[in-house]
PDB file of N, CA and C in Angstrom:
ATOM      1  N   UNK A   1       0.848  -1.173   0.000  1.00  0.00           N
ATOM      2  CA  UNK A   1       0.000   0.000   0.000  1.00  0.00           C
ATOM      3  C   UNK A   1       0.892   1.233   0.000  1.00  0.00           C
ATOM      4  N   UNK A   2       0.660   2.187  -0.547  1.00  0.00           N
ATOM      5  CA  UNK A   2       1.379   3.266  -0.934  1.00  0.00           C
ATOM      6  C   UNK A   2       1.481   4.463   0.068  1.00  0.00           C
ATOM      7  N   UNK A   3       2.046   4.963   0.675  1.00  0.00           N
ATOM      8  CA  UNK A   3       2.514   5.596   1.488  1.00  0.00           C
ATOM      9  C   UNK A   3       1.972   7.232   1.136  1.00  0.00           C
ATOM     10  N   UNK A   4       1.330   8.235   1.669  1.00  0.00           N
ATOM     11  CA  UNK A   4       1.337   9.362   1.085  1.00  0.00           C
ATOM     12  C   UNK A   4       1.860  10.430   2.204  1.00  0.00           C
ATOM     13  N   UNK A   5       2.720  11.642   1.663  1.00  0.00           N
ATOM     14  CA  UNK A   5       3.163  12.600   2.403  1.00  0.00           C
ATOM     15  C   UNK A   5       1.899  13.398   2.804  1.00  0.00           C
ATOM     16  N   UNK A   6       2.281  14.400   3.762  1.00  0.00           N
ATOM     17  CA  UNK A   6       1.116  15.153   4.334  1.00  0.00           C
ATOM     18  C   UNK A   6       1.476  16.271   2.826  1.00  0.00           C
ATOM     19  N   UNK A   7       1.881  16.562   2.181  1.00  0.00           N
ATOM     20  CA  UNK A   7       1.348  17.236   1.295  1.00  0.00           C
ATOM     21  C   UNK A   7       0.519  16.790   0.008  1.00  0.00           C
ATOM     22  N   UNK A   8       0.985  15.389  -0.280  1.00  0.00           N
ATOM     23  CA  UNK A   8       0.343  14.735  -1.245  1.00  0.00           C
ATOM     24  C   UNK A   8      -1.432  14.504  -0.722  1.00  0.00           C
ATOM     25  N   UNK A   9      -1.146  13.962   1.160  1.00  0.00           N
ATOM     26  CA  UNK A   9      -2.884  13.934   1.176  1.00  0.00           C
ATOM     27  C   UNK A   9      -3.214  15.103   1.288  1.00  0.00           C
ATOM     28  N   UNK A  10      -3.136  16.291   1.557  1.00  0.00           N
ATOM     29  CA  UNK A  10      -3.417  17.684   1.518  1.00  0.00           C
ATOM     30  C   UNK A  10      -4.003  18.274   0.117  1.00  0.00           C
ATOM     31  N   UNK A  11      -3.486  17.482  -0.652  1.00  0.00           N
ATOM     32  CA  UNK A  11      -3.628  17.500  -2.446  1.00  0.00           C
ATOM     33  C   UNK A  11      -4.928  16.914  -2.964  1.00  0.00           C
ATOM     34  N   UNK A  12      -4.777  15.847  -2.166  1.00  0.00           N
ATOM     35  CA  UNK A  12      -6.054  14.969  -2.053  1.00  0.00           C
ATOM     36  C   UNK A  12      -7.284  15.186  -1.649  1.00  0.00           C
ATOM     37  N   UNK A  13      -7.205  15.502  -0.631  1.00  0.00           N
ATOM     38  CA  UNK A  13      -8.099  16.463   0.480  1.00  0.00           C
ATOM     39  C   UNK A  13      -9.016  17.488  -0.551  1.00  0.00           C
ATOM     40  N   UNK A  14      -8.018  18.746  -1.300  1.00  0.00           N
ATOM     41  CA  UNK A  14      -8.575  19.344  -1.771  1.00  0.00           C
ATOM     42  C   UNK A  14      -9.041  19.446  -3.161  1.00  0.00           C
ATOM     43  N   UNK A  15      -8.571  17.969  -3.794  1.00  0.00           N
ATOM     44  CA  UNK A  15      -9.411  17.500  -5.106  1.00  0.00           C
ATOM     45  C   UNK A  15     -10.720  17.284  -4.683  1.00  0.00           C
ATOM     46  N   UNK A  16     -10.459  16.397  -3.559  1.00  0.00           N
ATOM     47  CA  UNK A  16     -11.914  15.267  -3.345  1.00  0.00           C
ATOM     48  C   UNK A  16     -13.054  17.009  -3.176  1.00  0.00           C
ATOM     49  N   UNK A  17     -12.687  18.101  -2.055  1.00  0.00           N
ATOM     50  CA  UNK A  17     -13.706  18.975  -1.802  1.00  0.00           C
ATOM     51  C   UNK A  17     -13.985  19.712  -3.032  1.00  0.00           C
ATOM     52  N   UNK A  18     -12.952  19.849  -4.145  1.00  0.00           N
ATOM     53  CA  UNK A  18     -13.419  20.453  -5.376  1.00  0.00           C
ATOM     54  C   UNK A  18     -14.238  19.792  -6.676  1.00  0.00           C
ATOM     55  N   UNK A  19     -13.989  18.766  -6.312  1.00  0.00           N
ATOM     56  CA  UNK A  19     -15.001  17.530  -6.527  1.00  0.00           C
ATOM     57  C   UNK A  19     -16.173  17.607  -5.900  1.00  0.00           C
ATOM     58  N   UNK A  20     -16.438  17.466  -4.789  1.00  0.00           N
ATOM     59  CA  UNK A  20     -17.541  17.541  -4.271  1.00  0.00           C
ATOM     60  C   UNK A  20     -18.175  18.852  -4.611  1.00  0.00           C
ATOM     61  N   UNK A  21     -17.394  20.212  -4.711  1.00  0.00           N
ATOM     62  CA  UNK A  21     -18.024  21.630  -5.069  1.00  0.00           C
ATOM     63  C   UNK A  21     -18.668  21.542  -6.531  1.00  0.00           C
ATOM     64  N   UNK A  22     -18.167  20.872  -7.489  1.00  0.00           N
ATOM     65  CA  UNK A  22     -18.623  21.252  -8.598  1.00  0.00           C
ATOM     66  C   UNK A  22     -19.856  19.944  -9.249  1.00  0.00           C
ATOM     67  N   UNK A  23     -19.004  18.975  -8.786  1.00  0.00           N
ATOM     68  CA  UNK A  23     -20.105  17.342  -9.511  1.00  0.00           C
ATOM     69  C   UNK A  23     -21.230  17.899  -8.295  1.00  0.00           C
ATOM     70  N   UNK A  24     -21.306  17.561  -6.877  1.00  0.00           N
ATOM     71  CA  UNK A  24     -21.873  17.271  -5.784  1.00  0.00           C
ATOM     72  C   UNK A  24     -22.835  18.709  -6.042  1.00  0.00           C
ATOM     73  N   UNK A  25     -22.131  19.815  -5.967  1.00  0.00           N
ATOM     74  CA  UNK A  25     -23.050  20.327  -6.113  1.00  0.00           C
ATOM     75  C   UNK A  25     -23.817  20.806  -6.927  1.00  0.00           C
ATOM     76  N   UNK A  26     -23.310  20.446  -7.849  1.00  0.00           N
ATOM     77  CA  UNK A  26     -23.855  20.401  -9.239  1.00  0.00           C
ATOM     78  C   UNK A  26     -25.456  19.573  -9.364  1.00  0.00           C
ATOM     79  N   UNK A  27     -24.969  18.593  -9.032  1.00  0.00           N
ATOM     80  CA  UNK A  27     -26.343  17.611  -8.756  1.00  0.00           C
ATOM     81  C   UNK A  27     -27.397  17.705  -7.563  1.00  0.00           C
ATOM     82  N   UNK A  28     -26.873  18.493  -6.816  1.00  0.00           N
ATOM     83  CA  UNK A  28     -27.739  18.679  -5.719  1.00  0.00           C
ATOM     84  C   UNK A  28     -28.395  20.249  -6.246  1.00  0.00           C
ATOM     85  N   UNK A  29     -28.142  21.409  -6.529  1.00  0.00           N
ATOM     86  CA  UNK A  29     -28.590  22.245  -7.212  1.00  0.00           C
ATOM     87  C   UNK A  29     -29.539  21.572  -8.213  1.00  0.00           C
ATOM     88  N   UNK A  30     -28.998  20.560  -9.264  1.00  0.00           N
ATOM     89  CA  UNK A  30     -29.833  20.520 -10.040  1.00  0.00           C
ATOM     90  C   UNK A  30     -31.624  20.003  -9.430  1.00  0.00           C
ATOM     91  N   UNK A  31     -31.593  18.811  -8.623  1.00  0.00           N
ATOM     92  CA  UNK A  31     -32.127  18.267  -7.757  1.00  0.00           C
ATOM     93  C   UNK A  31     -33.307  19.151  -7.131  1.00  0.00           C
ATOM     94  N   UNK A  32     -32.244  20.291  -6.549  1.00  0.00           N
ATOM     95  CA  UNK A  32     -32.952  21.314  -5.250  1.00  0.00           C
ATOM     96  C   UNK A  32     -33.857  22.387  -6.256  1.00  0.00           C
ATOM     97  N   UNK A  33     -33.508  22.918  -7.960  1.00  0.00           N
ATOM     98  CA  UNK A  33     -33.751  23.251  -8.623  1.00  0.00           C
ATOM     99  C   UNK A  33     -35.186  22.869  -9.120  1.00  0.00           C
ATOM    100  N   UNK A  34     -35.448  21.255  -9.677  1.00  0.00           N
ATOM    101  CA  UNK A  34     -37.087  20.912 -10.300  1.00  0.00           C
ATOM    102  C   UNK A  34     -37.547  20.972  -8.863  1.00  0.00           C
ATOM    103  N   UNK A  35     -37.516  20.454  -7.562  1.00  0.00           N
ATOM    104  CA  UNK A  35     -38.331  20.476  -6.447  1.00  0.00           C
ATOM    105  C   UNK A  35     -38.718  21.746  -6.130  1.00  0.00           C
ATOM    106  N   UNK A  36     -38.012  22.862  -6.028  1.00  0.00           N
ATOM    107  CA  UNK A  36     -38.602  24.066  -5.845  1.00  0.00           C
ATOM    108  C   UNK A  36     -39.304  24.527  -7.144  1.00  0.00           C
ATOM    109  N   UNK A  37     -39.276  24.188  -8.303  1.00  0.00           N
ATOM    110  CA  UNK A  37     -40.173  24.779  -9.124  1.00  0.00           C
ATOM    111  C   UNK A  37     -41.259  23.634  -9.137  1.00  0.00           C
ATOM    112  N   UNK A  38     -41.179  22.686  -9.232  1.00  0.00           N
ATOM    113  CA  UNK A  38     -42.690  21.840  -8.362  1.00  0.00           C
ATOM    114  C   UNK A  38     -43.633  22.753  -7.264  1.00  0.00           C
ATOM    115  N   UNK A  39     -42.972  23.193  -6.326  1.00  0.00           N
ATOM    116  CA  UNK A  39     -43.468  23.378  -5.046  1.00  0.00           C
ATOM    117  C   UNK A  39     -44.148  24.754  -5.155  1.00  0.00           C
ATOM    118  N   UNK A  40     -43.233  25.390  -6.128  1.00  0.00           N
ATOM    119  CA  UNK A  40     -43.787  27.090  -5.669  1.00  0.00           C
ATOM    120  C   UNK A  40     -44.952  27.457  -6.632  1.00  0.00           C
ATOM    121  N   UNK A  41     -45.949  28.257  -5.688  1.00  0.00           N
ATOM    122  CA  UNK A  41     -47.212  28.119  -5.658  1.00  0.00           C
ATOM    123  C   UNK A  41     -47.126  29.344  -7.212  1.00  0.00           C
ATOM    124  N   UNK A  42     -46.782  29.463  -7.809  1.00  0.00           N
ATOM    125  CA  UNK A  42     -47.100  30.095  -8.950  1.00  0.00           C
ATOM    126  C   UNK A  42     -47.276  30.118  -9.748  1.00  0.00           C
ATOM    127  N   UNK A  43     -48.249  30.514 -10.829  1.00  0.00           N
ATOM    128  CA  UNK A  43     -48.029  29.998 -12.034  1.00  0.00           C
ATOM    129  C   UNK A  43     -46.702  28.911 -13.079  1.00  0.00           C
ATOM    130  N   UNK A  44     -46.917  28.029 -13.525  1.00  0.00           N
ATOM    131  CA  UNK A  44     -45.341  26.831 -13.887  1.00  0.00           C
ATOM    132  C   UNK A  44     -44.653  27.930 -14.759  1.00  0.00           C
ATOM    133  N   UNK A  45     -44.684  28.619 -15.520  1.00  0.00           N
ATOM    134  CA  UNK A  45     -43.489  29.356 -15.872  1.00  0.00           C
ATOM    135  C   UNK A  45     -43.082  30.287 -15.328  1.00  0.00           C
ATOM    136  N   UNK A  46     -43.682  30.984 -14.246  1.00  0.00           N
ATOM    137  CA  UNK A  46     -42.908  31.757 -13.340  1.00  0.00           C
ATOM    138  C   UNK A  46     -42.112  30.811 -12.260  1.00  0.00           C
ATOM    139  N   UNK A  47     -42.504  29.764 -11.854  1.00  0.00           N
ATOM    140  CA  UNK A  47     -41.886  29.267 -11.087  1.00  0.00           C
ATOM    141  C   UNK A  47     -40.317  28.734 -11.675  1.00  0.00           C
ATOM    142  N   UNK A  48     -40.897  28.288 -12.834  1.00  0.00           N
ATOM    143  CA  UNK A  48     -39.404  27.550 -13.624  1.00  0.00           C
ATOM    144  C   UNK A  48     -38.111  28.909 -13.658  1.00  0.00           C
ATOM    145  N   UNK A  49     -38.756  29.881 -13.520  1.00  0.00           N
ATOM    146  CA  UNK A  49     -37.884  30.882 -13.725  1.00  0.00           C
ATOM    147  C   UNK A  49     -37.260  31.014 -12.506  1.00  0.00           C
ATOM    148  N   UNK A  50     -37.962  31.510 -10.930  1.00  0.00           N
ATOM    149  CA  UNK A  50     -37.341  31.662 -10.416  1.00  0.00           C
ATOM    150  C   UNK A  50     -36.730  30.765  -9.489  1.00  0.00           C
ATOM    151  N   UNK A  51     -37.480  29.357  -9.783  1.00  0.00           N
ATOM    152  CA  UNK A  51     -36.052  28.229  -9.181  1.00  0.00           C
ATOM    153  C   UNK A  51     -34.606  28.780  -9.877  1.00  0.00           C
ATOM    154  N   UNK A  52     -34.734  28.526 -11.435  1.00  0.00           N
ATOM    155  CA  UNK A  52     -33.779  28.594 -12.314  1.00  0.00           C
ATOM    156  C   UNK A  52     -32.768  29.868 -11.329  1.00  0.00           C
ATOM    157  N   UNK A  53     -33.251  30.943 -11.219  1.00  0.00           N
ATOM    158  CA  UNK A  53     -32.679  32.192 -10.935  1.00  0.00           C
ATOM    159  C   UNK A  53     -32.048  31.957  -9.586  1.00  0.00           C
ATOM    160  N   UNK A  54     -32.844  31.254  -8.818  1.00  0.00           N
ATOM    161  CA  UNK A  54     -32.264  30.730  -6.929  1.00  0.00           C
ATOM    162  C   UNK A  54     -31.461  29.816  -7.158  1.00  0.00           C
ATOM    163  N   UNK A  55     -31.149  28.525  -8.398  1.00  0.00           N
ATOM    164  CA  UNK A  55     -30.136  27.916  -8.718  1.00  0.00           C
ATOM    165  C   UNK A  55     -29.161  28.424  -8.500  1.00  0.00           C
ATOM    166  N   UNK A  56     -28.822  29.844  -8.709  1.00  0.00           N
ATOM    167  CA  UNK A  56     -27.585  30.418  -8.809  1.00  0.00           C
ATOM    168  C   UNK A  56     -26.943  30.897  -7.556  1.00  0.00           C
ATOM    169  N   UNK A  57     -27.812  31.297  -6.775  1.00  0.00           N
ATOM    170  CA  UNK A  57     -27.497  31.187  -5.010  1.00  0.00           C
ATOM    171  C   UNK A  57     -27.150  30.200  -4.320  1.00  0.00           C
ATOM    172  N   UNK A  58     -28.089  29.071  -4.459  1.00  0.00           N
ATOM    173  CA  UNK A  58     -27.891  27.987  -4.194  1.00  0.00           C
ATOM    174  C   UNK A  58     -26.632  27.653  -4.585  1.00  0.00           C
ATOM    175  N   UNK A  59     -25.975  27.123  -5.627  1.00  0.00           N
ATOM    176  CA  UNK A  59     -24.586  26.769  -5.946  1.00  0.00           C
ATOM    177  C   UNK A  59     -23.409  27.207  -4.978  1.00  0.00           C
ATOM    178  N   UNK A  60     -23.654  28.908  -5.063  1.00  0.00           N
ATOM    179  CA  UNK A  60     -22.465  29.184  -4.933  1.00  0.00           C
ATOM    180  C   UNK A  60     -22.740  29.178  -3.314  1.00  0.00           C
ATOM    181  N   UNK A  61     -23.784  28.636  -2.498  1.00  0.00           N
ATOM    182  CA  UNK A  61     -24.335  28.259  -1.185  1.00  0.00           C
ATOM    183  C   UNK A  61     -23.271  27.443  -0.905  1.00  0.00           C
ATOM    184  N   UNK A  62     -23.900  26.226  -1.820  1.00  0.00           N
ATOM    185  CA  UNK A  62     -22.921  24.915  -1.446  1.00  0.00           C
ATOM    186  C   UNK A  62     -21.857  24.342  -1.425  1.00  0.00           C
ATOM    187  N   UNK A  63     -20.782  25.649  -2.696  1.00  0.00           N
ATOM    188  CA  UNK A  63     -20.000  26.003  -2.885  1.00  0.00           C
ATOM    189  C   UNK A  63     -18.365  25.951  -1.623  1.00  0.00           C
ATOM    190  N   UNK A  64     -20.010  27.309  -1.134  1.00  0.00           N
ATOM    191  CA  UNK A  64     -18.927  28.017   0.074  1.00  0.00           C
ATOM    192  C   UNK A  64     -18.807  27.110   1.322  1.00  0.00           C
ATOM    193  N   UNK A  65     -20.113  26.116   1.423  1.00  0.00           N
ATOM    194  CA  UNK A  65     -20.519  25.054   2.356  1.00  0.00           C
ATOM    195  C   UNK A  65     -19.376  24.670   2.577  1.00  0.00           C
ATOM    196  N   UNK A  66     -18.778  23.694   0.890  1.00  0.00           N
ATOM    197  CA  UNK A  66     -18.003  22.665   0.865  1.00  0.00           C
ATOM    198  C   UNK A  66     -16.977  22.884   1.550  1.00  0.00           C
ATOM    199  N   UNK A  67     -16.650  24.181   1.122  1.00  0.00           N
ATOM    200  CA  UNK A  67     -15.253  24.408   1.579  1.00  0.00           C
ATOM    201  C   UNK A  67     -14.720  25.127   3.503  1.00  0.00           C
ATOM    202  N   UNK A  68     -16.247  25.482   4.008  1.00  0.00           N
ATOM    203  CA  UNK A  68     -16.421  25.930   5.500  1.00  0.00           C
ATOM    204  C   UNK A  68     -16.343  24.749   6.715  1.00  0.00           C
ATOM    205  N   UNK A  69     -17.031  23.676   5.797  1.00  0.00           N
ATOM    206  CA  UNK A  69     -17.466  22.219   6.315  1.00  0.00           C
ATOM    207  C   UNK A  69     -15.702  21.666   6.925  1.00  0.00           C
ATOM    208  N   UNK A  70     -15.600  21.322   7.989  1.00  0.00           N
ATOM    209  CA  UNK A  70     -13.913  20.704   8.635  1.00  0.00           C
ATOM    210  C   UNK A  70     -13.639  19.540   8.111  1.00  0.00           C
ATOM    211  N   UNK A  71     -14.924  18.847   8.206  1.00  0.00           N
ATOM    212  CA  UNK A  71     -14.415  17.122   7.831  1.00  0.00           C
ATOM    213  C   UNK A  71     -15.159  16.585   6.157  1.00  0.00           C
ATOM    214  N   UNK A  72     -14.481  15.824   5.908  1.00  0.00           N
ATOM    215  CA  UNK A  72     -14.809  15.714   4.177  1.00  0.00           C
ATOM    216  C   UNK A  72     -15.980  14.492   4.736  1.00  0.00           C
ATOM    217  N   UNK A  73     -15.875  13.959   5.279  1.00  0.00           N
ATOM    218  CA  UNK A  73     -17.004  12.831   5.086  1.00  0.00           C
ATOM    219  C   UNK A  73     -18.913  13.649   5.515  1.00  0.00           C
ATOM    220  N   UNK A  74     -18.302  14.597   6.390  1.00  0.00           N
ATOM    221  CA  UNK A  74     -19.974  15.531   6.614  1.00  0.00           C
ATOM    222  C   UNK A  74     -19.906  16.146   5.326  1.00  0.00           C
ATOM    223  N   UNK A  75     -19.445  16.270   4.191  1.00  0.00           N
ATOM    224  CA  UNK A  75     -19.118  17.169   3.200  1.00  0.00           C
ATOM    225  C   UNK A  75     -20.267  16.171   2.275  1.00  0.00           C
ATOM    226  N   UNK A  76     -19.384  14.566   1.786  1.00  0.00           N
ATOM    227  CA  UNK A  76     -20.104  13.918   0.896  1.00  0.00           C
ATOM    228  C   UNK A  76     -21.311  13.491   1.500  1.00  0.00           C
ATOM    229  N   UNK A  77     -21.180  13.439   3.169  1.00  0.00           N
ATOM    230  CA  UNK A  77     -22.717  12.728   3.336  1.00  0.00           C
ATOM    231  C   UNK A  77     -23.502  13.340   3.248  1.00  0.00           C
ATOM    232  N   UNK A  78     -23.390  14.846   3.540  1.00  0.00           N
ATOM    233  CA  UNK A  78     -24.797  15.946   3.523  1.00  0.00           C
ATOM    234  C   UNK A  78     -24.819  16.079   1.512  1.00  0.00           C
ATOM    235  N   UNK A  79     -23.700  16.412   1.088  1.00  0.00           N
ATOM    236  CA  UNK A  79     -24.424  16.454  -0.281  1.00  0.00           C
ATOM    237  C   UNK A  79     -25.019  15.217  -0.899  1.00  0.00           C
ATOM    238  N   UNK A  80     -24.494  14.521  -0.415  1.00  0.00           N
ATOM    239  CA  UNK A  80     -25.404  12.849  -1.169  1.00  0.00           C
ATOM    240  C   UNK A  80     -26.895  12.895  -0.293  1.00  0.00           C
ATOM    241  N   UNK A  81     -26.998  13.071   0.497  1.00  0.00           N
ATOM    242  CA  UNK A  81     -28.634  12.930   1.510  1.00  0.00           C
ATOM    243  C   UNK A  81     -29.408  14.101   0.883  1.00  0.00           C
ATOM    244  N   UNK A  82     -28.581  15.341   0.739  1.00  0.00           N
ATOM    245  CA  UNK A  82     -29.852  16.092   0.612  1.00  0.00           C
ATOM    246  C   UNK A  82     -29.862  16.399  -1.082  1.00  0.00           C
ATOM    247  N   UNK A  83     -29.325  15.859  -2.233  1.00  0.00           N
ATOM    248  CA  UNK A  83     -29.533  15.263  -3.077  1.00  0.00           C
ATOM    249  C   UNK A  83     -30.444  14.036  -3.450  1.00  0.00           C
ATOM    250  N   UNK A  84     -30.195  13.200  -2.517  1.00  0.00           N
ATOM    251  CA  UNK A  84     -31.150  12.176  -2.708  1.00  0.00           C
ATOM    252  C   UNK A  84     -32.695  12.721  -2.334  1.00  0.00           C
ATOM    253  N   UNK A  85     -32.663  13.275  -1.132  1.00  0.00           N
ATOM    254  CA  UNK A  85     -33.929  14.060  -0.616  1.00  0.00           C
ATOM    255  C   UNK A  85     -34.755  15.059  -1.677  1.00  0.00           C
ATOM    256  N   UNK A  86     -33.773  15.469  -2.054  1.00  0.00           N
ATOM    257  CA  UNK A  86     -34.672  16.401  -3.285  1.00  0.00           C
ATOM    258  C   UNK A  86     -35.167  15.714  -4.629  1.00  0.00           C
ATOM    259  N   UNK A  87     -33.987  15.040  -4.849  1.00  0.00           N
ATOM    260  CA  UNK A  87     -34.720  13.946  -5.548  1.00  0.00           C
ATOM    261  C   UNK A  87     -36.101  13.087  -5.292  1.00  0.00           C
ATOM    262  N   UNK A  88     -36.041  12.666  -4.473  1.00  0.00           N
ATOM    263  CA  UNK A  88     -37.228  12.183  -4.257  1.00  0.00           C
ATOM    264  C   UNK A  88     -38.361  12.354  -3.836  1.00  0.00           C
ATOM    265  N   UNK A  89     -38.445  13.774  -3.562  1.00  0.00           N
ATOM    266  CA  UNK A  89     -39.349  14.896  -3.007  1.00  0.00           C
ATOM    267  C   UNK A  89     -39.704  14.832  -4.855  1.00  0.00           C
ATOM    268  N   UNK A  90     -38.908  15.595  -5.801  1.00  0.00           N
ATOM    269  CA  UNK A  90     -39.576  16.382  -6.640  1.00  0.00           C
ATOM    270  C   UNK A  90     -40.049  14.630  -7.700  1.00  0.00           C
ATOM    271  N   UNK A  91     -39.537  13.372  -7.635  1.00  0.00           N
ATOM    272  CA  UNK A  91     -39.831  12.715  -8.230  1.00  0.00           C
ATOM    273  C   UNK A  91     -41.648  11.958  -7.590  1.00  0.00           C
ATOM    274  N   UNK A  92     -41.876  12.555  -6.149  1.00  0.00           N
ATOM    275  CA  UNK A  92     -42.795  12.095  -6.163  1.00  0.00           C
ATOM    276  C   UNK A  92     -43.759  13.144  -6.320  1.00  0.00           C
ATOM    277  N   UNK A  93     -43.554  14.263  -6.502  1.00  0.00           N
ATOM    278  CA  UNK A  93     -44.701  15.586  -7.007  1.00  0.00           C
ATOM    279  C   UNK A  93     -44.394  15.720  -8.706  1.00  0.00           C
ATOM    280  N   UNK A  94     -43.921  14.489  -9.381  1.00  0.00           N
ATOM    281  CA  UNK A  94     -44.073  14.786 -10.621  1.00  0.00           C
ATOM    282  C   UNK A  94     -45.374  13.942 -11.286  1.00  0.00           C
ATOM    283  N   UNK A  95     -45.850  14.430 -12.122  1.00  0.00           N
ATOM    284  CA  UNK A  95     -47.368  14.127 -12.705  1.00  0.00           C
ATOM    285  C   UNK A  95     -46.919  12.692 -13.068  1.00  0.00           C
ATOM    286  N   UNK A  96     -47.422  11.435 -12.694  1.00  0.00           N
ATOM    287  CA  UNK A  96     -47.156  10.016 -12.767  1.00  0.00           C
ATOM    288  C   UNK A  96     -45.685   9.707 -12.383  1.00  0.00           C
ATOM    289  N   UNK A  97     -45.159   9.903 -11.360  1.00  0.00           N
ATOM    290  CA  UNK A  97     -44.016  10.320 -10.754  1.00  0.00           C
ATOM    291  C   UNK A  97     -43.834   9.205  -9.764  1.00  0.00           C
ATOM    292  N   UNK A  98     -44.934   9.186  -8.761  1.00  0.00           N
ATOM    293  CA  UNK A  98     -45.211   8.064  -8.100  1.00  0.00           C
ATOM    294  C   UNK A  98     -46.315   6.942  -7.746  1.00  0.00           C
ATOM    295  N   UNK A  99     -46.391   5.499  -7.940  1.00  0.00           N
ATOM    296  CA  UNK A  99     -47.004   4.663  -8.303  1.00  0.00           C
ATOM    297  C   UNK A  99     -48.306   4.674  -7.748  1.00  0.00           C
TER     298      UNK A  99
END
């Protein structure tokens, strides 16, 4: 097994969180994105708009999260849970969505 210096995992460290900033939150934005335009009580093309428009807060939210957050494993577990959560929030408020 391969041995790593504290600068090499330090390297590591901050792939995996820039990873997590851009895929992770990428998908969780997208996610957090159709559920709030599901939800909000407004006419569907105003809503599509201003999820779309809070997308952009949101990101750079989770962004700043990733990188405030101390430990990397609260990092992937909160973006994988509340990814999955939105997911499955907006997959069951979609019109034949759920069985």
């Amino acid at each position: 097994m391969p041995t790593f210096t504290d600068a090499t995992l330090h390297r590591w460290l901050v792939a995996s969180r820039v990873l997590a900033a851009a895929v992770g939150g990428y998908a969780l934005t997208s996610a957090a994105t159709v559920l709030l335009a599901l939800i909000w009580p407004v006419p569907q093309a105003q809503a599509i708009v201003f999820a779309a428009l809070m997308s952009f807060v949101l990101y750079a939210g989770v962004i700043i999260w990733v990188f405030a957050v101390k430990h990397l494993r609260t990092v992937w577990l909160g973006l994988t849970a509340a990814t999955v959560l939105c997911s499955g929030l907006a997959w069951l408020l979609l019109p034949g969505g759920a069985p």
